[in-house]
Every structure is written in structure tokens, then in C-alpha cells.
Protein backbone atom coordinates (compact mmCIF):
# COMPACT_ATOMS: atom_id res chain seq x y z
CA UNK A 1 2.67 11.40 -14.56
CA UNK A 2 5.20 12.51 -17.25
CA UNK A 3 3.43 11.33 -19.94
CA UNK A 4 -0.04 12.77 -18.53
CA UNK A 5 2.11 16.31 -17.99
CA UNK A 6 3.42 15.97 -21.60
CA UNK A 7 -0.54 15.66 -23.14
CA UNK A 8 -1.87 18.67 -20.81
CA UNK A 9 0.97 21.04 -22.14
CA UNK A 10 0.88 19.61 -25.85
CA UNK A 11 -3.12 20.42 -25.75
CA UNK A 12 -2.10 24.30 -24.82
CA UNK A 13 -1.58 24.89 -21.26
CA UNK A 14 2.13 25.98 -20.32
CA UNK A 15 3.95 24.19 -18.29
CA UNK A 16 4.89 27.61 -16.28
CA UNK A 17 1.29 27.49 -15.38
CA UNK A 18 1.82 23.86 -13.97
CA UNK A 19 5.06 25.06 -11.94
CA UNK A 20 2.78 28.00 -10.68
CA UNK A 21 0.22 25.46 -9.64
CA UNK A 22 1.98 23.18 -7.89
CA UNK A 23 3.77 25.73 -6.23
CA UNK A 24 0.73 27.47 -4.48
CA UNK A 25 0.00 23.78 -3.78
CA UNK A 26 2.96 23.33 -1.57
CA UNK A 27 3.07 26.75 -0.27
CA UNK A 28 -0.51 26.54 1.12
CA UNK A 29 0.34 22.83 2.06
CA UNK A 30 3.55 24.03 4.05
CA UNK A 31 2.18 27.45 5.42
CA UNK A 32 -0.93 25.21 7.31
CA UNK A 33 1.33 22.34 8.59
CA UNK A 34 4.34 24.85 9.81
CA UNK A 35 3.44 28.14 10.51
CA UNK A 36 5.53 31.34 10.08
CA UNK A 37 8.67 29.59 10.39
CA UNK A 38 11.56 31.58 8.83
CA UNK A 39 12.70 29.16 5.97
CA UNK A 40 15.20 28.12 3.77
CA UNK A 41 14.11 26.38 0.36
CA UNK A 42 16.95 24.54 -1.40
CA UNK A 43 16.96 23.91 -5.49
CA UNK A 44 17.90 22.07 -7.44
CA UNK A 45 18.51 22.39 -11.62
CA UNK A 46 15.17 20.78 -12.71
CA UNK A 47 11.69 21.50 -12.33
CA UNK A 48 11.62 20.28 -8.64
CA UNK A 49 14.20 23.15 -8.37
CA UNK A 50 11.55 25.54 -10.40
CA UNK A 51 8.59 24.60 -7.93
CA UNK A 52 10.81 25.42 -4.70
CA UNK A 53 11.41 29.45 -6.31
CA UNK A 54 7.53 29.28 -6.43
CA UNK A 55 6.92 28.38 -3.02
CA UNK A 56 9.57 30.84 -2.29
CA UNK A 57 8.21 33.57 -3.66
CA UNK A 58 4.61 32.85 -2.56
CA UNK A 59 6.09 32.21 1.02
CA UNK A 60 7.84 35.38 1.62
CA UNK A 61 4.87 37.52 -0.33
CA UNK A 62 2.85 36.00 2.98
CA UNK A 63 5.10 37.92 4.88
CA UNK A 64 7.63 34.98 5.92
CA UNK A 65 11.40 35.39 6.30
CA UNK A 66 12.24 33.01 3.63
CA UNK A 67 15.87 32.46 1.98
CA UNK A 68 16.71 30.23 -1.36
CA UNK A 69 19.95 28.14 -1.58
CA UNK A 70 20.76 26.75 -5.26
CA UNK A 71 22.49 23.75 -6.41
CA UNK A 72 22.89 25.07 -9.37
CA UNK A 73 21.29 27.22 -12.09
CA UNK A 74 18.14 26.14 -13.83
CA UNK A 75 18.38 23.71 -16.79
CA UNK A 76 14.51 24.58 -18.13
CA UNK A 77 12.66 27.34 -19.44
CA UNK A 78 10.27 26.61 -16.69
CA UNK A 79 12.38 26.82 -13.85
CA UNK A 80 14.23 29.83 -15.40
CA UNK A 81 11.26 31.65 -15.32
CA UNK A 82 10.32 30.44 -11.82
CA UNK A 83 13.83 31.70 -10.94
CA UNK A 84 13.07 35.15 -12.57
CA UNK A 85 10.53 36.15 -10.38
CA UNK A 86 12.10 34.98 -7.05
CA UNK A 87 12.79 38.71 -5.90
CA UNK A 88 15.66 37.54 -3.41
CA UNK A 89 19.26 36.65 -3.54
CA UNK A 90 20.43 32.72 -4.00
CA UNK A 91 22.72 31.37 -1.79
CA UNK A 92 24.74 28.71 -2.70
CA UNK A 93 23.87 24.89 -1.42
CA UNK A 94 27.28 24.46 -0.08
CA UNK A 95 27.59 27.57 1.59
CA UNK A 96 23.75 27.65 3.12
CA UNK A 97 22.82 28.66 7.03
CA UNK A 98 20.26 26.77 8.44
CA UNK A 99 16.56 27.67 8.88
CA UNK A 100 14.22 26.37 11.07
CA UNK A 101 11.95 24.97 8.29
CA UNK A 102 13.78 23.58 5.46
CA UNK A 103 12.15 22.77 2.31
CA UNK A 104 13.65 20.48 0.14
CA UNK A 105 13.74 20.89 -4.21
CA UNK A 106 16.54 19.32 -4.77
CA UNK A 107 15.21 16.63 -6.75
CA UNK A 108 11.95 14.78 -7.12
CA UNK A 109 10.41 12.53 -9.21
CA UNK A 110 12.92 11.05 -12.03
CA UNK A 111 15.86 10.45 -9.79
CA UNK A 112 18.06 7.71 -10.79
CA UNK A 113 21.69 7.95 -9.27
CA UNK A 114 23.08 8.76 -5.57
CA UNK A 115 23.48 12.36 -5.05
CA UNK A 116 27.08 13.67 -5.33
CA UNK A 117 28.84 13.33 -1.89
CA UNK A 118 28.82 17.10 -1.15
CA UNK A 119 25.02 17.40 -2.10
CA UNK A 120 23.89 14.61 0.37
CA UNK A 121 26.52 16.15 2.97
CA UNK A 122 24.89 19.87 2.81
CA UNK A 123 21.60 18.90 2.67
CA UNK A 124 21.59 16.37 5.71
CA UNK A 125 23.40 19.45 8.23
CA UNK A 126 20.44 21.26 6.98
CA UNK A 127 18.15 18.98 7.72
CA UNK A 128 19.48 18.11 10.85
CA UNK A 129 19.44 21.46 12.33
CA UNK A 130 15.61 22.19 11.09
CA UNK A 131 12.96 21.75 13.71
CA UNK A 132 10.55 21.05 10.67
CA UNK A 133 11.31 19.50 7.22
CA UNK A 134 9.10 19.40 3.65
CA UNK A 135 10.17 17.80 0.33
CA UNK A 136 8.46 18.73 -2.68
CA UNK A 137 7.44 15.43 -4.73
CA UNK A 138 9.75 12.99 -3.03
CA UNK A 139 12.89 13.52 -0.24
CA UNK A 140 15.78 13.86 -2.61
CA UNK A 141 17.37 10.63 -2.73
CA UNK A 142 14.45 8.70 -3.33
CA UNK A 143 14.22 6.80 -6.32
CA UNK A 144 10.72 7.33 -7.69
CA UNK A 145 9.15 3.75 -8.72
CA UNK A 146 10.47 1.58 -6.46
CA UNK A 147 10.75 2.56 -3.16
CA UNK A 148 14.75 2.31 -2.69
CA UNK A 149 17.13 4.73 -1.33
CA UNK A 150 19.83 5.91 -3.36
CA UNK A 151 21.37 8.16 -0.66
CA UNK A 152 21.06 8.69 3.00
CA UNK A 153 17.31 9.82 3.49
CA UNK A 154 16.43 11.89 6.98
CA UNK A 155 12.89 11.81 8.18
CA UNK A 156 10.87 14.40 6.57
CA UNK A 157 7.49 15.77 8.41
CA UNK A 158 5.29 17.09 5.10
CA UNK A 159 5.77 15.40 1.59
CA UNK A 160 3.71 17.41 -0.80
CA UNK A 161 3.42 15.86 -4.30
CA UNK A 162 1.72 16.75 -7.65
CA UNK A 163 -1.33 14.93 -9.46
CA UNK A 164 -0.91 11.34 -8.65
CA UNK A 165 0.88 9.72 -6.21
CA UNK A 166 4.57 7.91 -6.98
CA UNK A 167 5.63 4.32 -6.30
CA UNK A 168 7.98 5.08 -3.68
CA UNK A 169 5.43 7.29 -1.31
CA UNK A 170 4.22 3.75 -0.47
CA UNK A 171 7.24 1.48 -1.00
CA UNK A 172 9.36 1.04 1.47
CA UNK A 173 11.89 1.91 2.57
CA UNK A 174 10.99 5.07 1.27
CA UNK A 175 7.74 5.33 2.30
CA UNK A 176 8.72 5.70 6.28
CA UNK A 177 10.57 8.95 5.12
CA UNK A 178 7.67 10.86 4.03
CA UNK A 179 5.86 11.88 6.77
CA UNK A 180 2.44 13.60 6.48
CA UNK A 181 1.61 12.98 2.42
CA UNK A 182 -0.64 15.56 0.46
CA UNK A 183 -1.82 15.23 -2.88
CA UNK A 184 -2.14 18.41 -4.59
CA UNK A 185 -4.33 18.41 -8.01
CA UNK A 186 -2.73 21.29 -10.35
CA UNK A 187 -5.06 20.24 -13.00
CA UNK A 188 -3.48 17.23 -14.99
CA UNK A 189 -5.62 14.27 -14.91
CA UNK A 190 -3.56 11.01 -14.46
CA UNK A 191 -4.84 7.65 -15.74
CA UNK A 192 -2.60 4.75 -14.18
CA UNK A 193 -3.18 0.96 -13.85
CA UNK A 194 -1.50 1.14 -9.74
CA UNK A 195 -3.47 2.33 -7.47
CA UNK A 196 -3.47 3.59 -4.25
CA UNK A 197 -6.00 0.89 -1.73
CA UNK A 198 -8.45 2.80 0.05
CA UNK A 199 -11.95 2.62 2.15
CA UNK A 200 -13.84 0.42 0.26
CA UNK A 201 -17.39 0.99 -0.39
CA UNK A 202 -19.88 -1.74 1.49
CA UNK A 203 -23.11 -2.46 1.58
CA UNK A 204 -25.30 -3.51 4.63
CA UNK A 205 -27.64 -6.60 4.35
CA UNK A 206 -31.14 -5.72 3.08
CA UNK A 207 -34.42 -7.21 4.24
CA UNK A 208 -34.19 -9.80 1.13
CA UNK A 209 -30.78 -11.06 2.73
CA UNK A 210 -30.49 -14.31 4.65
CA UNK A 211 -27.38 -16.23 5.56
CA UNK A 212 -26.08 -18.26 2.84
CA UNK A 213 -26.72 -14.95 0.66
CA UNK A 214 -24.48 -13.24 2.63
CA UNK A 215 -21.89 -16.02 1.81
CA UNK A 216 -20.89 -19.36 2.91
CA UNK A 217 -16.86 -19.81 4.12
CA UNK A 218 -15.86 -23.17 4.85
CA UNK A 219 -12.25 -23.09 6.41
CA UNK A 220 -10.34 -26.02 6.19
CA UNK A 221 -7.95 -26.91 9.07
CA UNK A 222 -4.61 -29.15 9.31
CA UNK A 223 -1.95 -29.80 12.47
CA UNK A 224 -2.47 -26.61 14.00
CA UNK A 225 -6.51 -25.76 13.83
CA UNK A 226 -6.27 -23.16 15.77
CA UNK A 227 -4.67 -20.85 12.89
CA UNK A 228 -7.60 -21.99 10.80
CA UNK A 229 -10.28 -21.18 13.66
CA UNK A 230 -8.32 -17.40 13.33
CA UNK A 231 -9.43 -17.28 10.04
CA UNK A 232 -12.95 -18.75 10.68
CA UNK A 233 -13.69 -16.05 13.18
CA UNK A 234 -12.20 -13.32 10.88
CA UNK A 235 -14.71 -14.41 8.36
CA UNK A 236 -17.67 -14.25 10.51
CA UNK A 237 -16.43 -10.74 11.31
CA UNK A 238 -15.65 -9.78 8.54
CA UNK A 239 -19.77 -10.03 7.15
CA UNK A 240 -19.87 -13.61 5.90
CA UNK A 241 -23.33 -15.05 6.87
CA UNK A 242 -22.24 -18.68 7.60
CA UNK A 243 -18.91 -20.26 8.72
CA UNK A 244 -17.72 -23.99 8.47
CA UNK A 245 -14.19 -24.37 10.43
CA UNK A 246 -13.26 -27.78 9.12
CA UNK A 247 -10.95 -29.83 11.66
CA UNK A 248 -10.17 -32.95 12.26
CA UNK A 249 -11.73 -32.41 16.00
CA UNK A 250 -13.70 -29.57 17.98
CA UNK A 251 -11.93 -26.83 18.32
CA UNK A 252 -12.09 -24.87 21.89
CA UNK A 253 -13.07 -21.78 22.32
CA UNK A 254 -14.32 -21.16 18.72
CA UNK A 255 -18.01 -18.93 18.96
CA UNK A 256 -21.00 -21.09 18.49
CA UNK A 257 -21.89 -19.09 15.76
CA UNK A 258 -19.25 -20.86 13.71
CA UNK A 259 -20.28 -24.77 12.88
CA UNK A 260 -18.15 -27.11 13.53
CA UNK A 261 -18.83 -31.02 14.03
CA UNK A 262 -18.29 -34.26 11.94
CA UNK A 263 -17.99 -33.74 8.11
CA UNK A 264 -14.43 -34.49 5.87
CA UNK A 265 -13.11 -31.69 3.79
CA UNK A 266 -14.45 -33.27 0.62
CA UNK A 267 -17.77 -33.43 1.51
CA UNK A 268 -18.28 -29.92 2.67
CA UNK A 269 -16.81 -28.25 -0.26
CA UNK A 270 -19.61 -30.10 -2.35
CA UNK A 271 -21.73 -28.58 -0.91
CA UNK A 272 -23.70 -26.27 -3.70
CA UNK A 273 -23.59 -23.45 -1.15
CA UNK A 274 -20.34 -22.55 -0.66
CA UNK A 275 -19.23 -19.56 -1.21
CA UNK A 276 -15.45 -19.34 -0.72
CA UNK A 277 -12.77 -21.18 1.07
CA UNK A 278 -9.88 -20.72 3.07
CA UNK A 279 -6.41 -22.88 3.51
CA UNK A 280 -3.02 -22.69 4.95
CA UNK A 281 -3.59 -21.22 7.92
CA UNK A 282 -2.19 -24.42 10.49
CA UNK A 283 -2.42 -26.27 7.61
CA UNK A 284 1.06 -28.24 8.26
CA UNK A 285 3.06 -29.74 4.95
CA UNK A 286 2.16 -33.28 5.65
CA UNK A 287 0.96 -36.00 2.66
CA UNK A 288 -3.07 -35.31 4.39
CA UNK A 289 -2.28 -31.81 4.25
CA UNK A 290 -1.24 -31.49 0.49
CA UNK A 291 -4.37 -34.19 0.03
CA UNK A 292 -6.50 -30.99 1.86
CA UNK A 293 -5.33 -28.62 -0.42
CA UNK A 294 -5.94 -31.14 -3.87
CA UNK A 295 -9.43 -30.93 -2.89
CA UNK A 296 -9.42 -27.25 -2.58
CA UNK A 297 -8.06 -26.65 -5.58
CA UNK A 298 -11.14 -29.07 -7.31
CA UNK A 299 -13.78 -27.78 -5.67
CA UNK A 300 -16.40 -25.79 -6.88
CA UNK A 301 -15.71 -22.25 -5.08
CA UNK A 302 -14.08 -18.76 -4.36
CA UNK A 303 -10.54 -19.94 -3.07
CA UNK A 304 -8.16 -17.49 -0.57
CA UNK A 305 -4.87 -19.69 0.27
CA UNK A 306 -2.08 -18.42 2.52
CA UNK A 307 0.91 -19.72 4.51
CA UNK A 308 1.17 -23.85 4.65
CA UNK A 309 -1.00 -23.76 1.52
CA UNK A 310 1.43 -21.80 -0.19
CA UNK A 311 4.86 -23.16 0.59
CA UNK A 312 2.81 -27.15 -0.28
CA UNK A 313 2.34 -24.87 -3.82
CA UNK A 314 5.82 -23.78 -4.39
CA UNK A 315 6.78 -27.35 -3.89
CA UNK A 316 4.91 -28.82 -6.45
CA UNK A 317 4.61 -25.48 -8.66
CA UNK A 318 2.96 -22.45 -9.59
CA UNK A 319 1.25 -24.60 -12.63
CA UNK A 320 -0.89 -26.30 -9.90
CA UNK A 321 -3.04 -22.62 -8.90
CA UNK A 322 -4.18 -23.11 -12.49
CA UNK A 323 -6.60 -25.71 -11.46
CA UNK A 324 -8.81 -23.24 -9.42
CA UNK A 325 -12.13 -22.98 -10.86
CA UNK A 326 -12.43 -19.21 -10.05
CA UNK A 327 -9.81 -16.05 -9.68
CA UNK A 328 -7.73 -17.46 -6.65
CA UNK A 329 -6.34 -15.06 -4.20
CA UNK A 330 -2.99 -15.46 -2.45
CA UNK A 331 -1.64 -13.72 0.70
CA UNK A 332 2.19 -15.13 1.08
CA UNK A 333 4.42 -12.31 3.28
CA UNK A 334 8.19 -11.81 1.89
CA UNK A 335 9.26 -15.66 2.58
CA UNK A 336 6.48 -17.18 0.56
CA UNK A 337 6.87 -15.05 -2.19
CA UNK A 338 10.03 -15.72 -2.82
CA UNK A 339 9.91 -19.48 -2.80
CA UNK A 340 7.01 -19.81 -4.62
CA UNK A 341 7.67 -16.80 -7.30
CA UNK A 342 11.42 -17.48 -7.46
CA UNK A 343 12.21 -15.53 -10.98
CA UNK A 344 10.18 -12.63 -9.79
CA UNK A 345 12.51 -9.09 -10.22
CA UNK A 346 11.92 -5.40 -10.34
CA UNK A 347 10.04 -3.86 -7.82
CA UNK A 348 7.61 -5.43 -5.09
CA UNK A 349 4.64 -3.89 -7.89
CA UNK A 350 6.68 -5.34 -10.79
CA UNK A 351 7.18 -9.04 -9.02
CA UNK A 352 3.51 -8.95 -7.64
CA UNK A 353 2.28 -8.52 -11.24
CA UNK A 354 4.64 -11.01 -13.17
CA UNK A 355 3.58 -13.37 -10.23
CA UNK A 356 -0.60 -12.62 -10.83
CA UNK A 357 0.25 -13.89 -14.64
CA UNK A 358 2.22 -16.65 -13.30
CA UNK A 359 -0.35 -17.93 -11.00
CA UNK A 360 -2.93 -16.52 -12.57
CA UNK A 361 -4.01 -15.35 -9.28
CA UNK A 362 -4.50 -12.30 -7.44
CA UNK A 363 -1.86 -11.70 -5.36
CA UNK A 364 -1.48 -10.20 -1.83
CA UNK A 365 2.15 -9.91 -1.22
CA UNK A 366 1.88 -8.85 2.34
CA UNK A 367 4.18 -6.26 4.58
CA UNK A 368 4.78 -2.78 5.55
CA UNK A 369 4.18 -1.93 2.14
CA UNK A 370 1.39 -4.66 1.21
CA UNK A 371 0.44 -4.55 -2.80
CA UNK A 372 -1.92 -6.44 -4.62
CA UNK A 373 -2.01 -7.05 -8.43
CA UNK A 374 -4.10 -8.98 -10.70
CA UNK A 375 -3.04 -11.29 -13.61
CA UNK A 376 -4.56 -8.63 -16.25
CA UNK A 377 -2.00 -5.88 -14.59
CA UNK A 378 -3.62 -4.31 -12.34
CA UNK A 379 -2.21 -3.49 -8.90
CA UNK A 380 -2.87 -1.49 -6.01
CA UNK A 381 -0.34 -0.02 -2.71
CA UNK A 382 -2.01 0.13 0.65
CA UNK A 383 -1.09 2.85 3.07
CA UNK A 384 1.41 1.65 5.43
CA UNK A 385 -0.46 -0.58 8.59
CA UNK A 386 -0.03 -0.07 11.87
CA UNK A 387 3.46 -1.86 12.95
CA UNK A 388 2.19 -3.93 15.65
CA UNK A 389 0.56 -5.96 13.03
CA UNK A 390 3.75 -7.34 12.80
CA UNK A 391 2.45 -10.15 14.87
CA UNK A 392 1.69 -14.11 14.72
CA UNK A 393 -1.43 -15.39 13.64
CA UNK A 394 -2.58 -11.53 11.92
CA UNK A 395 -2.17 -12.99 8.59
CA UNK A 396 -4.80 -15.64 9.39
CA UNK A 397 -7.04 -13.07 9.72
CA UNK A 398 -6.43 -11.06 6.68
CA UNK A 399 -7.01 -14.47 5.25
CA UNK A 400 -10.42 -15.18 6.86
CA UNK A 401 -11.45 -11.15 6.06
CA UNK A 402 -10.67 -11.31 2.08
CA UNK A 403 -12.53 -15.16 2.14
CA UNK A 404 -15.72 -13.20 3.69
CA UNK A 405 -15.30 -10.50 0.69
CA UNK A 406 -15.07 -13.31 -1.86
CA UNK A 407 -17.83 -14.62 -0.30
CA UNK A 408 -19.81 -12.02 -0.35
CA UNK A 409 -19.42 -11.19 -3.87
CA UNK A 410 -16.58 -9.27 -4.61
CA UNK A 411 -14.23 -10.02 -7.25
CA UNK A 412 -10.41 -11.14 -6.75
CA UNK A 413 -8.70 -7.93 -6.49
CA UNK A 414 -11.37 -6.00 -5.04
CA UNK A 415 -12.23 -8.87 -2.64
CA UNK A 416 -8.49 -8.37 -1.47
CA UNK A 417 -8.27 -4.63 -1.99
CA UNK A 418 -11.34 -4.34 0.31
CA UNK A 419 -9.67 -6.77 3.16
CA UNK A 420 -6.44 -5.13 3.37
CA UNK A 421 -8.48 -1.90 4.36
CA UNK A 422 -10.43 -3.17 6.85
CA UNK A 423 -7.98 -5.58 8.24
CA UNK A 424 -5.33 -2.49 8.70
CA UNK A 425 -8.35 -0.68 10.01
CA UNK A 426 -9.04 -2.99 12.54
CA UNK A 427 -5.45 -2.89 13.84
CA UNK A 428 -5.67 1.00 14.15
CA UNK A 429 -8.56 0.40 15.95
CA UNK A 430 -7.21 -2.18 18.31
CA UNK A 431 -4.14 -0.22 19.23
CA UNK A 432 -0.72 -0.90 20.39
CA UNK A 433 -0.54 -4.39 22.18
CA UNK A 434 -2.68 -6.15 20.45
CA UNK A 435 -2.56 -9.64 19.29
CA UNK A 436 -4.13 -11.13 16.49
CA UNK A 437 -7.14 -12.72 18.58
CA UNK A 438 -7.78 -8.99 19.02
CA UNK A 439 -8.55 -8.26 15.55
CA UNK A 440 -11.77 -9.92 14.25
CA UNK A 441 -13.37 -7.92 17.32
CA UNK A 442 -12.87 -4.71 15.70
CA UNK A 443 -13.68 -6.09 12.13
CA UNK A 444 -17.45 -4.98 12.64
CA UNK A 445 -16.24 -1.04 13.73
CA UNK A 446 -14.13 -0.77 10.65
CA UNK A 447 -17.10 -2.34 8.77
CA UNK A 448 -19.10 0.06 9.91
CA UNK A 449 -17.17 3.10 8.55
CA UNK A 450 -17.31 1.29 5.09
CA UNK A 451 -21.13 1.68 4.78
């Protein structure tokens, strides 16, 4: 975002203008989501500081009682100017009454360092006695890229934020802080290689479509099938046109629509047809288990491996994914990652992208704030799930969703991109309560909305 700022005001436009921009942004933002409020906007010595007299100004030339409180004075020629035309008087931070809405420019996007002790102190007893509170860019005390919290953060309702979104509105812990998030364009176009993950575009069969064009999954099973018959389901859900759950018996209660019967792992992933495959799910960390997952990792297809399949990887090393004949994708939550990606630092994007190279995989490195990146350096942040996710067996069927995309045709990362959606989807649709056998049943609703 700096760097795209820097080019826009190096090819002619001022960055005033930009200050102006984003601060009818935030005012327009603020003025729909709280009303006439009487307010109190709080700045700080950079440019965050230089957007708040903005929305100031604009605020009280609606005809709101609006007040400004001041850190200190403005460090650039920017804010100084945005400063100039504020036509009221500037309170001090320390000395500040409260307002019902408080809007926070403290600081935004570049903070590196804990706010001084009287800072934090002022600005949470404002906070706390506001019935509504906005931050400009990010809640001061936010570091920007990787979601941590370098001083005591209170809940914020509206989080307004300029021309691309930042790391930390989807890392956590930060992310829970922001409340309501709007991206406001001010006219700097942002190229980036993170992303944010969102509704994916699908498309229905055609008449020319049959079942093994919509894609073939064959699930492979261990010591607990019925993790891998999760999966299977998800898959059929989730638009694959044929499913083989692959278990050393019937399993119960799997739909007929899924095939089961005799048939050894080996000689179903011969088949020419296959698609994709699944593993881990039940897959248990016996010798026949790490046998299973040898054969995976030689056959012929499209390969999505998660839990067992993952810790049987980290014990014999990241060196054996290389053997996949195609882009492998794998889904390990906070515990796998860290045993099979051991050396992995930075931030959950950096670690997720030196563990894509490692692997040379696509990696799903699941939780609150689930990211996916690519071995060429790509990487994406979903929107933050639906907590009740946070639930056994729900990574089988992100599992069984992102095998269907594979199957279907997508590539890696879009393949996972694409099943994060609709899994997260599917648990918004499902509701409090639910439990993982509850999600492939909404699969085809949140489909739906993707064609």
C-alpha cells in the first residue's frame, strides 16, 4: 500500500488529495453506521492523525457536534494541512471528555512498538465510555502485517481502511477487534500477491457433462473410516460426480450414492479415471496406514491430505510430498503445522508460504484466521468462519470439499481457495449447534450462490 501510495503521488496527484479522499471515505462510512452521534475524533502525529481532522471537519460541516483531541502536533505536510482547515479547537489526548462515538486516528497502518503507557491509558477510558467506536485503518495498537497486538486492543464496531486491505484485518488476534470492515477506494490501485478469499465463481454441469467428467474422488480410509466417509460425503456435496470411500469394510450409514464394496487402495487409484484423492481423515499412524499413504503419494492423481496423513509426513519428512505427481494440497490446523513445518517463522502468511516451497504444496493452514499460499508465493486470508466450526470431524469435510474442486478441475490454490468459501459458507448456513455431519447438507445451498 505504501509503495502503491508512493507511485500515485510521484505520477502527480498530491497526497492532500489522498488524505481528502480517504477522509470523505470514513466520514460517509461512519455517518451511515452511527448516526448523529456527537463525537470525539482523537489524532495522532502521522497521516492517520491527518485523515481523523478530515473526517472532523466533514463531520461537523454535516451538522454534527464533533470535538478533536490531539496526541500531538502533525509531523507531515499532509496532516498539517488537514489540521489547517479543522475550524475547531484541539483538545489535548490526556485531558479529553468522552463522546458517545469515538473515532480513533491515533495510529494506523505502520505501527511497530506498544503505545506509551499514558496513550493506551487515555484512549481505553475513551473507549470505554463510547456507546459506538471507529478506527481509521487499523485500532491503534495493532501491528499491521501480522495480526499481533502490541497494546491492549478494545472491541471496535466500524474499521474503515484505505485501498487494500492489511494483514492484520484478517489475522488474528487482531482481526476479532475490527468489527464491521469497509474498504474505501480513494483512487490508488494496489497490486499485491495476498489476497483476500472470496465467493468463488462456479459453473453448473452442462448437457455434455456426465459423471466421471464432473470428477472422480476416491477416499481412502484407515482405523477410523468413519472420518474418511466425512470426507466422502463432503465430496459428493461438494459437486464431484463419483465417489469411492475406500475401507477396509462397509461403512454404515454412508448414502448409496457413494460406492463402496471390495477393491484395495492400490487398485482403485489405478484406475485411469480418477480424479483426485483424499487421506488422513481416520487414517490412524499404523505401518498399513503409512503403506496407504505410499500409494497415494504414487498414484496417478489430484492429491488433498490432512490430519493422520500429515503427522505420518512430518515423521518421515517434508521431502516425501515431493513425490506427488500433481500440485498437492494440505489442510493441517495449528498442531500439524508445526510438527511438520518446524523452522517455519514470521507470520501465519510468512510460515504458510516458506512451508508451500518446502512442500511444494499448497497449503491450507487452517483456523480462525485460515490462509492458503502456494509454493510460487502466492497466498490468500479468508474472512473469519463461523466459531462453531470449531468442532470434530469439520476438517474432514473441508478435506472432502477442496478434493471435489480438484476434481473438478481447479488448480491447487484455487481448488482450496474455492473450498474454504463454501465450506465456511456452509457453516453460516447451518447455524449455531451444528456438528460436522451437518455440513455436507448445506454444501449444495452455498453451491448454489457460487453459480
Amino acid at each position: 500500500m505504501r509503495a502503491a501510495e508512493a507511485a500515485v503521488i510521484a505520477a502527480g496527484t498530491p497526497e492532500r488529495l489522498l488524505m481528502e479522499r480517504a477522509g470523505l471515505a470514513a466520514a460517509d462510512a461512519i455517518r451511515l453506521y452511527a448516526g448523529n452521534l456527537p463525537a470525539l475524533v482523537v489524532c495522532g502525529p502521522g497521516n492517520n492523525g491527518g485523515d481523523g481532522y478530515v473526517v472532523a471537519r466533514l463531520l461537523r460541516e454535516r451538522g454534527l457536534d464533533v470535538r478533536v483531541a490531539a496526541l500531538a502536533d502533525p509531523r507531515s505536510e499532509a496532516a498539517r494541512q488537514a489540521r489547517s482547515r479543522w475550524p475547531g479547537e484541539v483538545e489535548s489526548l490526556g485531558e479529553a471528555r468522552p463522546a458517545p462515538l469515538l473515532i480513533d486516528a491515533l495510529f494506523g497502518t505502520g505501527l511497530t512498538r506498544p503505545l506509551d503507557e499514558p496513550v493506551a491509558q487515555a484512549l481505553a477510558r475513551l473507549a470505554a465510555a463510547a456507546r459506538i467506536r471507529a478506527s481509521l485503518d487499523l485500532p491503534s495498537g495493532v501491528a499491521t502485517d501480522d495480526g499481533a497486538i502490541l497494546s491492549p486492543v478494545t472491541d471496535y464496531d466500524l474499521t474503515i481502511t484505505f485501498g487494500a486491505l492489511k494483514p492484520s484485518h484478517r489475522l488474528q488476534p487482531a482481526a476479532r477487534h475490527m468489527g464491521r470492515l469497509v474498504l474505501a477506494d480513494i483512487g490508488v490501485p494496489v497490486e499485491s500477491r495476498l489476497q483476500d478469499i472470496v465467493r468463488p465463481l462456479l459453473v453448473a454441469p452442462g448437457p455434455a457433462d456426465y459423471k466421471y467428467s464432473r470428477g472422480y474422488v476416491a477416499t481412502i480410509a484407515g482405523e477410523m473410516p468413519g472420518a474418511a466417509a466425512l470426507t466422502a460425503v463432503a465430496a459428493l456435496r461438494g459437486g464431484a460426480g463419483y465417489v469411492r470411500l475406500v475401507a477396509p469394510e462397509i461403512v454404515p450409514g454412508v448414502p448409496s450414492a457413494i460406492v463402496q464394496g471390495k477393491g484395495e487402495a492400490a487398485e482403485v487409484l489405478a484406475d485411469p479415471r480418477v480424479s483426485a484423492a483424499a487421506i488422513g481423515p481416520g487414517l490412524g499412524k499404523s505401518d498399513e496406514a503409512r503403506a496407504l499413504l505410499e500409494q497415494v503419494l504414487a498414484a496417478d492423481a489430484k492429491l488433498v491430505l490432512d490430519a493422520d496423513a500429515l503427522t505420518l509426513a512430518a515423521e518421515a519428512g517434508s521431502d516425501i510430498l515431493h513425490r506427488a505427481r500433481f500440485t498437492p494440497v494440505l489442510t493441517p490446523h495449528a498442531g500439524e503445522f508445526s510438527r511438520l513445518f518446524p523452522a517455519c517463522q514470521g507470520s501465519k502468511v510468512d510460515r504458510a508460504r516458506q512451508a508451500a516451497r518446502e512442500a511444494r504444496a499448497v497449503i491450507v493452514y487452517k483456523g480462525p484466521d485460515t490462509v492458503i499460499a502456494d509454493p510460487e508465493g502466492r497466498a490468500a486470508i479468508a474472512a473469519a468462519a463461523p466459531h462453531w466450526l470449531a468442532t470434530a470431524g469439520t476438517g474432514d469435510v473441508l478435506t472432502g470439499v477442496i478434493a471435489a474442486m480438484r476434481a473438478w478441475g481447479f488448480e491447487a490454490f484455487e481448488a482450496a481457495c474455492a473450498g474454504v468459501w463454501l465450506h465456511g459458507r456452509a457453516a453460516e448456513l447451518a447455524g449455531p449447534g451444528m456438528i460436522a455431519d451437518d455440513l455436507p447438507g448445506h454444501l449444495p445451498a452455498a453451491f448454489a450462490e457460487c453459480l
